[in-house]
C-alpha atoms as a PDB file:
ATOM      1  CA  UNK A   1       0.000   0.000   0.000  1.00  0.00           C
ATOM      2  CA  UNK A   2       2.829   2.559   0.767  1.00  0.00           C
ATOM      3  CA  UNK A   3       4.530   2.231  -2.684  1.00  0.00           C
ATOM      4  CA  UNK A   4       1.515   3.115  -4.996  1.00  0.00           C
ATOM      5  CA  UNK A   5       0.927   6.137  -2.606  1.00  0.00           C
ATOM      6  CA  UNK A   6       4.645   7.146  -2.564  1.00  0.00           C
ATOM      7  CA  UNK A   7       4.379   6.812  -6.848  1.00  0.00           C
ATOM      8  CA  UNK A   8       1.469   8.866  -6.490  1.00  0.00           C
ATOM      9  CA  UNK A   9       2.707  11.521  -4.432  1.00  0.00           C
ATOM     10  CA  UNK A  10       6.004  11.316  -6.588  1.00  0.00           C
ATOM     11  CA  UNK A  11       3.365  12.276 -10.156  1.00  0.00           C
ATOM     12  CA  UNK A  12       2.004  14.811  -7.634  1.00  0.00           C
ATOM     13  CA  UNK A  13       5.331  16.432  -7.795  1.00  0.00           C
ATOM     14  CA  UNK A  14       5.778  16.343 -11.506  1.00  0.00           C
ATOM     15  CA  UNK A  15       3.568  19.067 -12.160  1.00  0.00           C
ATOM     16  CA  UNK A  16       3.076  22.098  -9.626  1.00  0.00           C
ATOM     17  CA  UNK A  17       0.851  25.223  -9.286  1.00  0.00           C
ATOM     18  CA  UNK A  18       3.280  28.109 -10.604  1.00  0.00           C
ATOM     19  CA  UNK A  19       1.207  31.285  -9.635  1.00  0.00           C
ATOM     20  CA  UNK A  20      -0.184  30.520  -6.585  1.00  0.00           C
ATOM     21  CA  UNK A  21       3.259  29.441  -5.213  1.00  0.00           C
ATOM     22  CA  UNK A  22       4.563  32.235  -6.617  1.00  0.00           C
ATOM     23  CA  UNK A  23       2.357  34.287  -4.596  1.00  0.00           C
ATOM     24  CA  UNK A  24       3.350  32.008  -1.463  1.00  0.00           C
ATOM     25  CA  UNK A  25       6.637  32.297  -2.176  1.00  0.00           C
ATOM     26  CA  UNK A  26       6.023  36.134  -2.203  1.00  0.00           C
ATOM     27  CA  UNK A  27       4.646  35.829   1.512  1.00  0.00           C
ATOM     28  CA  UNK A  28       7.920  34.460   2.201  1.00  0.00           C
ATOM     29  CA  UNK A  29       9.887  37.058   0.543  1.00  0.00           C
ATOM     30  CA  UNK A  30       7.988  39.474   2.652  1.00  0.00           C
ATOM     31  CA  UNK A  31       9.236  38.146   6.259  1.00  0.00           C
ATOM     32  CA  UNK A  32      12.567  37.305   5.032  1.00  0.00           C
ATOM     33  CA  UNK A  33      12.838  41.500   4.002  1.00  0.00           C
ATOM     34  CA  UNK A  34      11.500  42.121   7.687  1.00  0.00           C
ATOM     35  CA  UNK A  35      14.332  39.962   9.267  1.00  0.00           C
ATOM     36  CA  UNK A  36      16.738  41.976   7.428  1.00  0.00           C
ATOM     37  CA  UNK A  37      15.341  45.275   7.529  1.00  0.00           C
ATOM     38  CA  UNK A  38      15.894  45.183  11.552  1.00  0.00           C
ATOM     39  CA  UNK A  39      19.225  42.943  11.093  1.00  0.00           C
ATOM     40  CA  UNK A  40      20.542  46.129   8.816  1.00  0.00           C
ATOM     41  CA  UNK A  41      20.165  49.117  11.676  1.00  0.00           C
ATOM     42  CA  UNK A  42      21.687  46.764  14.462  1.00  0.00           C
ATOM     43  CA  UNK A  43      25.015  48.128  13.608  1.00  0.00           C
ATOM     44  CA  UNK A  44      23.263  51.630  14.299  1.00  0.00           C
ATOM     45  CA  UNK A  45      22.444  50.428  17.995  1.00  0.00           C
ATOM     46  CA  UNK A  46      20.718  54.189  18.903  1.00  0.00           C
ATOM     47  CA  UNK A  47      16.845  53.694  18.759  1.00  0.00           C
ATOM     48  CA  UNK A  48      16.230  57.337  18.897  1.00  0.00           C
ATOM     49  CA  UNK A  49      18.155  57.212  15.225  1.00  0.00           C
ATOM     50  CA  UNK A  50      15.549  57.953  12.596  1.00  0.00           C
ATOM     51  CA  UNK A  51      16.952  55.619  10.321  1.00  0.00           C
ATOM     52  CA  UNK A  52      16.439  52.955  13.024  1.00  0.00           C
ATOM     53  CA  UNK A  53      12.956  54.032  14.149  1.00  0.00           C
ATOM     54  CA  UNK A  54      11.899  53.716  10.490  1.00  0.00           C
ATOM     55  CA  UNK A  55      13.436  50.233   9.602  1.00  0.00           C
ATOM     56  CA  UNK A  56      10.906  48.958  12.244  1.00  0.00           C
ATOM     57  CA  UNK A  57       7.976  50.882  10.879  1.00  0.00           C
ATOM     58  CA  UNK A  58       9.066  49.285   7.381  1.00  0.00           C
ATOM     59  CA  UNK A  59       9.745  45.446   8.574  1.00  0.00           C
ATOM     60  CA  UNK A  60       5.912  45.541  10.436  1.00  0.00           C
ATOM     61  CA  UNK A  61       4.490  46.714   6.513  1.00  0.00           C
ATOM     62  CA  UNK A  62       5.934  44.096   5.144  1.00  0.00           C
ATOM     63  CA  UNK A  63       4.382  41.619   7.491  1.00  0.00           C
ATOM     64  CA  UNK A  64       1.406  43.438   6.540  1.00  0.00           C
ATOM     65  CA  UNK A  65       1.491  42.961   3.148  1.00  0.00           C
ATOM     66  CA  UNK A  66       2.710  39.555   3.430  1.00  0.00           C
ATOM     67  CA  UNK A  67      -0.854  38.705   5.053  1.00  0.00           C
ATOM     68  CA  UNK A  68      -2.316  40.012   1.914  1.00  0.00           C
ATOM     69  CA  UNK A  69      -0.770  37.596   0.071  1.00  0.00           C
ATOM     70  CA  UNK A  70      -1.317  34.840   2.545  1.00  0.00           C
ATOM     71  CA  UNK A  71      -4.745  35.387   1.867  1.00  0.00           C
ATOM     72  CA  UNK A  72      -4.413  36.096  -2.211  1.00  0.00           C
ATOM     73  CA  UNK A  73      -2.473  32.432  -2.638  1.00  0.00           C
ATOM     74  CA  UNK A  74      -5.740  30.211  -1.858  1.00  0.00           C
ATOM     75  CA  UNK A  75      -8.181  32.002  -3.394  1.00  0.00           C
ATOM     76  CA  UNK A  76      -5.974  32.285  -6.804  1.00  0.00           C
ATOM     77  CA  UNK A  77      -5.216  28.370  -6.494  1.00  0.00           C
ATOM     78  CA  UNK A  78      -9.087  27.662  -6.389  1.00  0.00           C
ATOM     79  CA  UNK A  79     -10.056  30.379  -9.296  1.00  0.00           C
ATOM     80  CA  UNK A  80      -7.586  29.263 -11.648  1.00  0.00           C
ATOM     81  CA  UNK A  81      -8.345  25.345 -10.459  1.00  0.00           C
ATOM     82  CA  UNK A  82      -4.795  24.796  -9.414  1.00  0.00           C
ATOM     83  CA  UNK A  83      -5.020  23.663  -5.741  1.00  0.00           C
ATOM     84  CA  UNK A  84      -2.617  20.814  -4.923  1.00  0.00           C
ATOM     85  CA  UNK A  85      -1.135  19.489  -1.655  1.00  0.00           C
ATOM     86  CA  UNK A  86       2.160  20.996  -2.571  1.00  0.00           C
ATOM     87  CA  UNK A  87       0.585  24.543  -2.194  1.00  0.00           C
ATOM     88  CA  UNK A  88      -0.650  23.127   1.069  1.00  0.00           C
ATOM     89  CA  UNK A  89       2.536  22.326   2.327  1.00  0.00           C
ATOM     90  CA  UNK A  90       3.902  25.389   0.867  1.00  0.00           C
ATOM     91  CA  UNK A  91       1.808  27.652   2.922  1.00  0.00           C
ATOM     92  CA  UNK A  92       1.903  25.925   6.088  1.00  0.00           C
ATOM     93  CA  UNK A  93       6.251  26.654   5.725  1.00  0.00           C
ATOM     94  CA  UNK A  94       5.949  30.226   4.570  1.00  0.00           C
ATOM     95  CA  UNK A  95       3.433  31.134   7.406  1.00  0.00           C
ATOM     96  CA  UNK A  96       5.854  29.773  10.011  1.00  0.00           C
ATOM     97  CA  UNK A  97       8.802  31.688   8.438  1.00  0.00           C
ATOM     98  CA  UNK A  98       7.049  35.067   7.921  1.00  0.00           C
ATOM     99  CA  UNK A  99       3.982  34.947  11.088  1.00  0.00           C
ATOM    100  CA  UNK A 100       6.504  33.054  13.504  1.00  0.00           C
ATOM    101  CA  UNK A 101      10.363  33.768  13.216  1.00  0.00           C
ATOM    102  CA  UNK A 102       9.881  37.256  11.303  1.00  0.00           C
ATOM    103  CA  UNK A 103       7.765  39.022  13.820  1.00  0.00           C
ATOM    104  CA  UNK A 104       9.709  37.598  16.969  1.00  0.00           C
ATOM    105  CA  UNK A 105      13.058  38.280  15.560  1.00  0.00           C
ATOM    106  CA  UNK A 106      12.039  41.424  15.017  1.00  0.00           C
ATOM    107  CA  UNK A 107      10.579  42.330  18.530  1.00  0.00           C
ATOM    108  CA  UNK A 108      13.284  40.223  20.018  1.00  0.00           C
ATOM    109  CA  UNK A 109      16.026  43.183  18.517  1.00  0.00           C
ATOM    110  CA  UNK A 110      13.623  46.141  19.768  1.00  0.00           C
ATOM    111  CA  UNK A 111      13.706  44.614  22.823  1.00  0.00           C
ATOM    112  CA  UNK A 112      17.229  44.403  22.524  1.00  0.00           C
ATOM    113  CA  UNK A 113      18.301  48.197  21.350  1.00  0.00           C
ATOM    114  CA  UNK A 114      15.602  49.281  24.711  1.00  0.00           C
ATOM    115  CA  UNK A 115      17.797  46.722  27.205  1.00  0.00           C
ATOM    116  CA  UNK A 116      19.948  48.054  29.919  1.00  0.00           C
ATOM    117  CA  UNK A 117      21.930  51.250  28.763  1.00  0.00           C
ATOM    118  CA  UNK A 118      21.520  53.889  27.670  1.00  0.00           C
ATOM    119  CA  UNK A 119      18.072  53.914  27.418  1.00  0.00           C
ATOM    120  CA  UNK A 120      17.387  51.825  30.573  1.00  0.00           C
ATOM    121  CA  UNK A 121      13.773  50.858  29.472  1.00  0.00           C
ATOM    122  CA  UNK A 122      14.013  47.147  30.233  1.00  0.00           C
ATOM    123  CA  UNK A 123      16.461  45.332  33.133  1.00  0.00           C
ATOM    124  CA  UNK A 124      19.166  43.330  31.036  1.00  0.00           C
ATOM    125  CA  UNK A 125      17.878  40.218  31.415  1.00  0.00           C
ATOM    126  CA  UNK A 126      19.087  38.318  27.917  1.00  0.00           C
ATOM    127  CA  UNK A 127      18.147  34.923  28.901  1.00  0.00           C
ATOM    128  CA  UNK A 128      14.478  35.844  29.297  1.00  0.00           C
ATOM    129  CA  UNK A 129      13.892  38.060  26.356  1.00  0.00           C
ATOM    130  CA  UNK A 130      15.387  34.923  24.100  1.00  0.00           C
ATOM    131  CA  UNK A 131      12.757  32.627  26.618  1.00  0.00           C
ATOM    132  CA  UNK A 132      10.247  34.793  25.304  1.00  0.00           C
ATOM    133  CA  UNK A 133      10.974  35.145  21.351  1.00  0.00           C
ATOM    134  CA  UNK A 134      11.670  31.131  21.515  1.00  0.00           C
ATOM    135  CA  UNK A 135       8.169  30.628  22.951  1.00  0.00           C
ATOM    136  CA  UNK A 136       6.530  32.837  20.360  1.00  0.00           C
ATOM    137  CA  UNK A 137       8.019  31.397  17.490  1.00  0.00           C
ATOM    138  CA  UNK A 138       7.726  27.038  18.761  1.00  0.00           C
ATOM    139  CA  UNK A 139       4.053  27.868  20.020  1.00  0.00           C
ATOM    140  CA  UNK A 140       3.507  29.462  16.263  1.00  0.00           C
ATOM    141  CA  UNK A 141       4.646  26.137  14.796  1.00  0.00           C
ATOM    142  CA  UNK A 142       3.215  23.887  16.924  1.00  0.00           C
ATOM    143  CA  UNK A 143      -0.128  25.662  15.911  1.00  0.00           C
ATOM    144  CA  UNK A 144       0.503  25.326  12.067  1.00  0.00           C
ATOM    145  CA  UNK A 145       1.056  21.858  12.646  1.00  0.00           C
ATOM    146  CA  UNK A 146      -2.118  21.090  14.163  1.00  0.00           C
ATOM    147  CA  UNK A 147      -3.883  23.027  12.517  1.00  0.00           C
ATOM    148  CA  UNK A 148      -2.485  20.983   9.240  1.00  0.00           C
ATOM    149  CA  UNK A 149      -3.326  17.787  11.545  1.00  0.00           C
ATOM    150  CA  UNK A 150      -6.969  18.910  12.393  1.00  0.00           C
ATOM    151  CA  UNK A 151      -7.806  20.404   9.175  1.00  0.00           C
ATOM    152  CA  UNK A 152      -7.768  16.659   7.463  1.00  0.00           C
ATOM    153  CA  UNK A 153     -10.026  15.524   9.652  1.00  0.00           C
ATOM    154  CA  UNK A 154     -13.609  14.306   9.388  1.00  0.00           C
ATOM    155  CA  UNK A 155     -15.003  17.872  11.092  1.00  0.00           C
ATOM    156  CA  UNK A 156     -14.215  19.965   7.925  1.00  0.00           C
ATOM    157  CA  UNK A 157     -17.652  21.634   7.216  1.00  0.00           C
ATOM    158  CA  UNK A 158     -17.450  24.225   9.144  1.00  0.00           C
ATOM    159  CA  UNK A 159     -15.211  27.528   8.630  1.00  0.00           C
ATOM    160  CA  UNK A 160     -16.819  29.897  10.880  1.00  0.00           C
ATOM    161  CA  UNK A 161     -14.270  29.571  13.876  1.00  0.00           C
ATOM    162  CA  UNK A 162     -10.090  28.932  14.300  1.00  0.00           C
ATOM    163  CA  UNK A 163      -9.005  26.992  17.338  1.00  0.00           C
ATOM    164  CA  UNK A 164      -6.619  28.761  18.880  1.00  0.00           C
ATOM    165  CA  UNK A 165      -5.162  32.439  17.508  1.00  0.00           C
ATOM    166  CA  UNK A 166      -4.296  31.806  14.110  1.00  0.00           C
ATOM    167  CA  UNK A 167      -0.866  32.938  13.426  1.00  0.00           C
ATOM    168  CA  UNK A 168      -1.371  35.675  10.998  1.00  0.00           C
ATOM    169  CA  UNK A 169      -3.533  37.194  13.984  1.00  0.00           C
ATOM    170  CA  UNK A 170      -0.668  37.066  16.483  1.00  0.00           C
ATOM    171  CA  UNK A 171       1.573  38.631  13.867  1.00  0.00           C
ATOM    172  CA  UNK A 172      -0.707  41.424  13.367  1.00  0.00           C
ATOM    173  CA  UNK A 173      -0.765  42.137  16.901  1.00  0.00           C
ATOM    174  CA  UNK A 174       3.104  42.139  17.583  1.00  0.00           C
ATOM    175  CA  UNK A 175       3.584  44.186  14.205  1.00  0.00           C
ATOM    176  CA  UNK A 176       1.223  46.766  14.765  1.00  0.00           C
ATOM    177  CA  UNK A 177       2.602  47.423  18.446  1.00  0.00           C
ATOM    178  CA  UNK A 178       6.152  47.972  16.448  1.00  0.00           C
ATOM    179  CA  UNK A 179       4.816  50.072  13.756  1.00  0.00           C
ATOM    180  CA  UNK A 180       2.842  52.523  16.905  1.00  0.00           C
ATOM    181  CA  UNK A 181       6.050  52.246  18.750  1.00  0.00           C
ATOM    182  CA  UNK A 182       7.727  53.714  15.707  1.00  0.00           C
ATOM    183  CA  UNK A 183       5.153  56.312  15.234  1.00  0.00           C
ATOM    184  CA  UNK A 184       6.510  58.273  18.498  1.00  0.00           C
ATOM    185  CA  UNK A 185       7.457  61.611  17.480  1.00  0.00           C
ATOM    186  CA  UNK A 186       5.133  61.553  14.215  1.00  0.00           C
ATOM    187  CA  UNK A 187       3.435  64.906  14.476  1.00  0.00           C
ATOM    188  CA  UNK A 188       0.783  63.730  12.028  1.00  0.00           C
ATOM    189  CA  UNK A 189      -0.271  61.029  15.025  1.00  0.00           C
ATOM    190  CA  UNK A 190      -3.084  63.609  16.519  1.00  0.00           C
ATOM    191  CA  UNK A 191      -4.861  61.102  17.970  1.00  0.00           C
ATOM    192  CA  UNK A 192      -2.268  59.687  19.745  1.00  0.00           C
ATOM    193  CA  UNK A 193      -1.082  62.662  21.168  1.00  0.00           C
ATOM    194  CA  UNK A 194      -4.284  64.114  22.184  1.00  0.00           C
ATOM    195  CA  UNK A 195      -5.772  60.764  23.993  1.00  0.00           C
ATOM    196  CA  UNK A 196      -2.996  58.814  25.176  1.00  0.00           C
ATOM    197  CA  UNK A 197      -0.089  59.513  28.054  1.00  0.00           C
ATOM    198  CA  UNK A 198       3.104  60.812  26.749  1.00  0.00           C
ATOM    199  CA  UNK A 199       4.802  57.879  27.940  1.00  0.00           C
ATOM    200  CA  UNK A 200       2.200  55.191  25.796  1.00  0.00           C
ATOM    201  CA  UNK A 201       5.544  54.208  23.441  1.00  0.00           C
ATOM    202  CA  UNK A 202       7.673  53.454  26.365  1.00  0.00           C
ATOM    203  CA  UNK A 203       4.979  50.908  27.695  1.00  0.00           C
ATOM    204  CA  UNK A 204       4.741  49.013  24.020  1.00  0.00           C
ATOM    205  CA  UNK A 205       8.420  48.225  24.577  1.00  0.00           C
ATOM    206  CA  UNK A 206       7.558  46.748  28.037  1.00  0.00           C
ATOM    207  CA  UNK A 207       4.714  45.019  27.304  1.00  0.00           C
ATOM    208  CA  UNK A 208       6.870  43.224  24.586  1.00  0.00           C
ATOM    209  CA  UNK A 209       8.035  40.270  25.724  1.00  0.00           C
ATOM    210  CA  UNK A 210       4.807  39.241  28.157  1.00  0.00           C
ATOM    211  CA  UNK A 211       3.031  39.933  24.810  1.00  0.00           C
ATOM    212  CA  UNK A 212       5.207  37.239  23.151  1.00  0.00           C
ATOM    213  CA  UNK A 213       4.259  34.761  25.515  1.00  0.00           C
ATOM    214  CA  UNK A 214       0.281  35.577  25.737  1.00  0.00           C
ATOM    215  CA  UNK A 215       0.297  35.292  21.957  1.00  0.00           C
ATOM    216  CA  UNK A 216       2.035  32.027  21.783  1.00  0.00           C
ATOM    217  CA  UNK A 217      -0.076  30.117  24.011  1.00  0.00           C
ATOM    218  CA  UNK A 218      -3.028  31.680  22.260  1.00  0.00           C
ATOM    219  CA  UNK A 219      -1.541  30.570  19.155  1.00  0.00           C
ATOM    220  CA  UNK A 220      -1.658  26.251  21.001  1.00  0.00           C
ATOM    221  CA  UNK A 221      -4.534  27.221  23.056  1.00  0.00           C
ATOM    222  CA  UNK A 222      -8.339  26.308  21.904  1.00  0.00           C
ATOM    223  CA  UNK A 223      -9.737  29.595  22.660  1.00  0.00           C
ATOM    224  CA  UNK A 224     -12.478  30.477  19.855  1.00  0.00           C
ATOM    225  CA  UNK A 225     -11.094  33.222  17.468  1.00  0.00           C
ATOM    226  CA  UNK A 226     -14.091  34.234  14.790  1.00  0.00           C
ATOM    227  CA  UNK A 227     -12.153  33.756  10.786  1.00  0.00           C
ATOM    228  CA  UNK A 228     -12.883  36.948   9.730  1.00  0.00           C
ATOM    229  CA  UNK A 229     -13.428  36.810   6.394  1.00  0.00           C
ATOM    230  CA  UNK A 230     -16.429  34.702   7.182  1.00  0.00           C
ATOM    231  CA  UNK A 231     -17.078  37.628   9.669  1.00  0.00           C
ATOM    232  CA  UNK A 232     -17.041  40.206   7.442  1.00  0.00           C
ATOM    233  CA  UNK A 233     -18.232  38.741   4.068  1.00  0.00           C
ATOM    234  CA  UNK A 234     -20.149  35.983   4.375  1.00  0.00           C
ATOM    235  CA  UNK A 235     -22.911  37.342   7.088  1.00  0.00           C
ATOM    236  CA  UNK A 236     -25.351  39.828   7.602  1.00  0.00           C
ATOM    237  CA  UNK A 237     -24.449  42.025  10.395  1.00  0.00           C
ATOM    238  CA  UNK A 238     -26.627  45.073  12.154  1.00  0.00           C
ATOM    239  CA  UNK A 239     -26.528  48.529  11.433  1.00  0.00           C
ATOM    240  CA  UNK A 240     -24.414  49.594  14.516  1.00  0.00           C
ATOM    241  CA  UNK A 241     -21.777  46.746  13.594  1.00  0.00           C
ATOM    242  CA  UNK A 242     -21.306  48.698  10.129  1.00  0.00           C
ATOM    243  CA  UNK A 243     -21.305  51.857  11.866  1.00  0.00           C
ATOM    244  CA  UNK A 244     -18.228  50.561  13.798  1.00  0.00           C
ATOM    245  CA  UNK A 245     -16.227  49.619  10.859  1.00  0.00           C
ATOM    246  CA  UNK A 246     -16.860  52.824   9.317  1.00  0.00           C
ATOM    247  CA  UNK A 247     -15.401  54.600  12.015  1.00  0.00           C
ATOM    248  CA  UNK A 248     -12.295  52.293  11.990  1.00  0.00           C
ATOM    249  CA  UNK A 249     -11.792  53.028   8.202  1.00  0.00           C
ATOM    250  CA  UNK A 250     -11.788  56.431   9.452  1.00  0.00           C
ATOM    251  CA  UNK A 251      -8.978  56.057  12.038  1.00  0.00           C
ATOM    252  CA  UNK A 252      -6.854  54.398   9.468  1.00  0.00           C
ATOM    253  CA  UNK A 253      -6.986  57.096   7.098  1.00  0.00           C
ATOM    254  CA  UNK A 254      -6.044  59.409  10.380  1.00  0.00           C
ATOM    255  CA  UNK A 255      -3.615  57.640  11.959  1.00  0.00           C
ATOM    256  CA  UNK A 256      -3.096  53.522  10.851  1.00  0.00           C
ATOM    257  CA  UNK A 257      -1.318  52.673  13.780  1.00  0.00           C
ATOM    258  CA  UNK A 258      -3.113  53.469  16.332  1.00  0.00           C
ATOM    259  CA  UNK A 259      -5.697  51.705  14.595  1.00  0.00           C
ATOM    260  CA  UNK A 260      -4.223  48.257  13.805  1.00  0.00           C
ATOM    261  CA  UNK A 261      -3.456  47.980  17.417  1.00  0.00           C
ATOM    262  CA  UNK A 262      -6.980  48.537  18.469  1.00  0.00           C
ATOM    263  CA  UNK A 263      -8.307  46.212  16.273  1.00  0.00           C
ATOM    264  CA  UNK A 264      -5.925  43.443  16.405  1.00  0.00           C
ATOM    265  CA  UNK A 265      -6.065  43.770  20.380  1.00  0.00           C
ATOM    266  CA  UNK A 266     -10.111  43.813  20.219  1.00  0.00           C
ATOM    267  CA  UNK A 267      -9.602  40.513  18.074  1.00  0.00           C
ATOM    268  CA  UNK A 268      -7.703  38.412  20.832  1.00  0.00           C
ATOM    269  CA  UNK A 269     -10.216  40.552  23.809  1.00  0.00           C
ATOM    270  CA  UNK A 270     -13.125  39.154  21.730  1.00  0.00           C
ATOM    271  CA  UNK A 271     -11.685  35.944  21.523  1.00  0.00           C
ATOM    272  CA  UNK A 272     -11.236  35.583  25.314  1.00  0.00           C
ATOM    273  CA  UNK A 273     -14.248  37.219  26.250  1.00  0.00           C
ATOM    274  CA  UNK A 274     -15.880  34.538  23.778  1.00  0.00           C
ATOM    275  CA  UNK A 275     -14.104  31.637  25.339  1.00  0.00           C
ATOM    276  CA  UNK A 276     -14.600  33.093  29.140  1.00  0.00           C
ATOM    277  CA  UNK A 277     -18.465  33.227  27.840  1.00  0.00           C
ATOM    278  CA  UNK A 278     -18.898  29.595  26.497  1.00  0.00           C
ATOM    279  CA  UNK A 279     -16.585  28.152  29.571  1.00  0.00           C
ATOM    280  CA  UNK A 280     -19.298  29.674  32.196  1.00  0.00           C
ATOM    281  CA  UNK A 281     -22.618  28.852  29.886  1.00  0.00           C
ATOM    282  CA  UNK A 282     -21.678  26.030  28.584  1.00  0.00           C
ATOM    283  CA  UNK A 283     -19.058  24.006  30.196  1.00  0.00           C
ATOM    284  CA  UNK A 284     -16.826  24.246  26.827  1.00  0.00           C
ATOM    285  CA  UNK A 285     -15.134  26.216  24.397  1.00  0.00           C
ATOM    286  CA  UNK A 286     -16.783  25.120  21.082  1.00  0.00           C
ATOM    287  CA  UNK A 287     -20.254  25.632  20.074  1.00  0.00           C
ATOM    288  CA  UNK A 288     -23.014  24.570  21.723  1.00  0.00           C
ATOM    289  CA  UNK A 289     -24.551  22.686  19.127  1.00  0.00           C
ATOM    290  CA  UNK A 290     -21.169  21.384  16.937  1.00  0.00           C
ATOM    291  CA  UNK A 291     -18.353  21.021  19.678  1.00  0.00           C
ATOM    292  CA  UNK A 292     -15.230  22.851  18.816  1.00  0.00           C
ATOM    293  CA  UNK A 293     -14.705  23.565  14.464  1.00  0.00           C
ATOM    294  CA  UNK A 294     -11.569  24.170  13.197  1.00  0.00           C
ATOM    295  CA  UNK A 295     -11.699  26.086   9.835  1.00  0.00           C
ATOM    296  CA  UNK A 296      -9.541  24.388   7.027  1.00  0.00           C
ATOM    297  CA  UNK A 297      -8.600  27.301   5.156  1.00  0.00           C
ATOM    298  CA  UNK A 298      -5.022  26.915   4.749  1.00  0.00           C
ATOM    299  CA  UNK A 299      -5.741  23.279   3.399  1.00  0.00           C
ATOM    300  CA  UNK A 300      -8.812  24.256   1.230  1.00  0.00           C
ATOM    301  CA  UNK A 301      -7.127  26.705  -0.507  1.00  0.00           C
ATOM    302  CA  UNK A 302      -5.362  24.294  -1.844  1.00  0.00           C
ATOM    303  CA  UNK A 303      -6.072  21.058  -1.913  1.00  0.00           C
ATOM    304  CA  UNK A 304      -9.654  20.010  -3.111  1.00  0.00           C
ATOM    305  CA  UNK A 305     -12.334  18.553  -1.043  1.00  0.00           C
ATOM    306  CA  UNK A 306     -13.199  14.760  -1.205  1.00  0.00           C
ATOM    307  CA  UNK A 307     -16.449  13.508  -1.255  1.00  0.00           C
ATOM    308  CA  UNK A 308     -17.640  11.250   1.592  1.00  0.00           C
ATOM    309  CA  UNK A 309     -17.925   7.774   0.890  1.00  0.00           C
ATOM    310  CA  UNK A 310     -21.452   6.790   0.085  1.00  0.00           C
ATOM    311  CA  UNK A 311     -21.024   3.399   1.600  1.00  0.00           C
END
């Protein structure tokens, strides 16, 4: 039995989706230019430098964008009818590359440049900033790996719900504390200035590596975190729900920091809140009515479902 499914496997391989790995591939790219945009300024060492403050701003865009083609790769592999388990694979690798290692390595060196002199922000303590990174980054692939584990399962019908913070989530919410820490000193951040302490900056770089942690047993936990794109697109919502998106289309126009860390923090709140909720109603954390679903989108957007045996 092992033979004809290693030949078949090996004609798998023969022939491979070019443009939606290319656009994987591309994700890759992205968190490999975010490692070295922060590796090139650590010569600099001064994190009041300009040049320094703005290599951080640029490595948390590119994580950005690299979550907009995370989420480009599986819907081009299913429109152009190219999904395959290669692209599967594929993804699984480049989201533990650019939504693990690229967003602790990079808060691992601004926790670095803020340790012990001259700025004195954080106690030098190197052991337990590495501790933290480490935990980030194993917790993000242990998730990707069960998530690949769970996915090809018999529970695959519904998408509504991740177990556990999906990776691209926790990404989001360590890059958009970077890219607000780098927006210190930006006149053009009004709101910042006018609603927050003077001081707000200095606490992102504290809150760092506890942050770390928190997300990366999030990431292995099986707290309920809504898939947004289900959220957002595929149901009706009420007229004050709009109302609040509107507004937070507004603060990104203003100022897009401050708003990516609201709404990437109100993601994980909601997601605890939900959990907390379900624990104390219902004894669990899945659904009442279906136990606990695990979307499959990294699998389904590429490999294609199989019909259930009619036996």
């Amino acid at each position: 039995m092992d033979a004809p499914r290693r030949n078949r496997r090996l004609r798998d391989l023969r022939s491979v989706p070019v443009l939606p790995s290319l656009i994987t591939l591309g994700n890759v790219f992205l968190g490999f230019l975010a490692m070295s945009k922060v590796a090139d300024v650590l010569a600099v060492g001064d994190v009041t430098d300009p040049v320094v403050v703005a290599a951080f701003e640029i490595a948390a865009q590119f994580v950005f964008l690299a979550m907009v083609f995370d989420a480009l790769d599986g819907r081009v592999a299913r429109m152009t009818g190219q999904t395959s388990a290669f692209g599967a694979q594929l993804d699984s690798l480049a989201d533990v590359v650019t939504f693990g290692c690229a967003p602790a390595f990079v808060a691992k060196v601004l926790i670095n440049l803020h340790e012990g002199a001259p700025t004195e922000l954080l106690p030098s303590h190197p052991k337990i900033y590495y501790f933290c990174a480490a935990v980030y980054v194993l917790c993000a692939a242990m998730r990707l790996a069960r998530f690949n584990v769970e996915s090809a399962g018999p529970s695959e019908e519904d998408h509504r719900e991740f177990k556990g913070l999906p990776s691209p989530a926790a990404a989001a919410v360590v890059c958009s504390l970077i890219a607000f820490f780098a927006s210190k000193g930006d006149e053009s951040a009004v709101l910042t200035q006018a609603f927050l302490p003077d001081d707000v900056h200095r606490w992102t770089v504290v809150a760092m590596p506890g942050v770390l942690v928190l997300l990366g047993l999030l990431m292995v936990s099986k707290v309920p975190f809504p898939h947004m794109f289900y959220t957002l697109v595929e149901r009706r919502h009420s007229f004050p729900f709009l109302a609040t998106l509107v507004v937070l289309i507004g603060l990104v126009l203003i100022e897009w920091q401050l708003a990516f860390v609201g709404a990437t923090l109100a993601y994980v709140a909601y997601g605890l809140g939900l959990g907390v909720y379900r624990i104390l109603s219902n004894g669990r954390l899945g659904p009442p009515d279906q136990g606990e679903p695990e979307p499959i989108d990294a699998v389904e957007r590429f490999v294609e479902p199989v019909s259930p045996s009619r036996n």
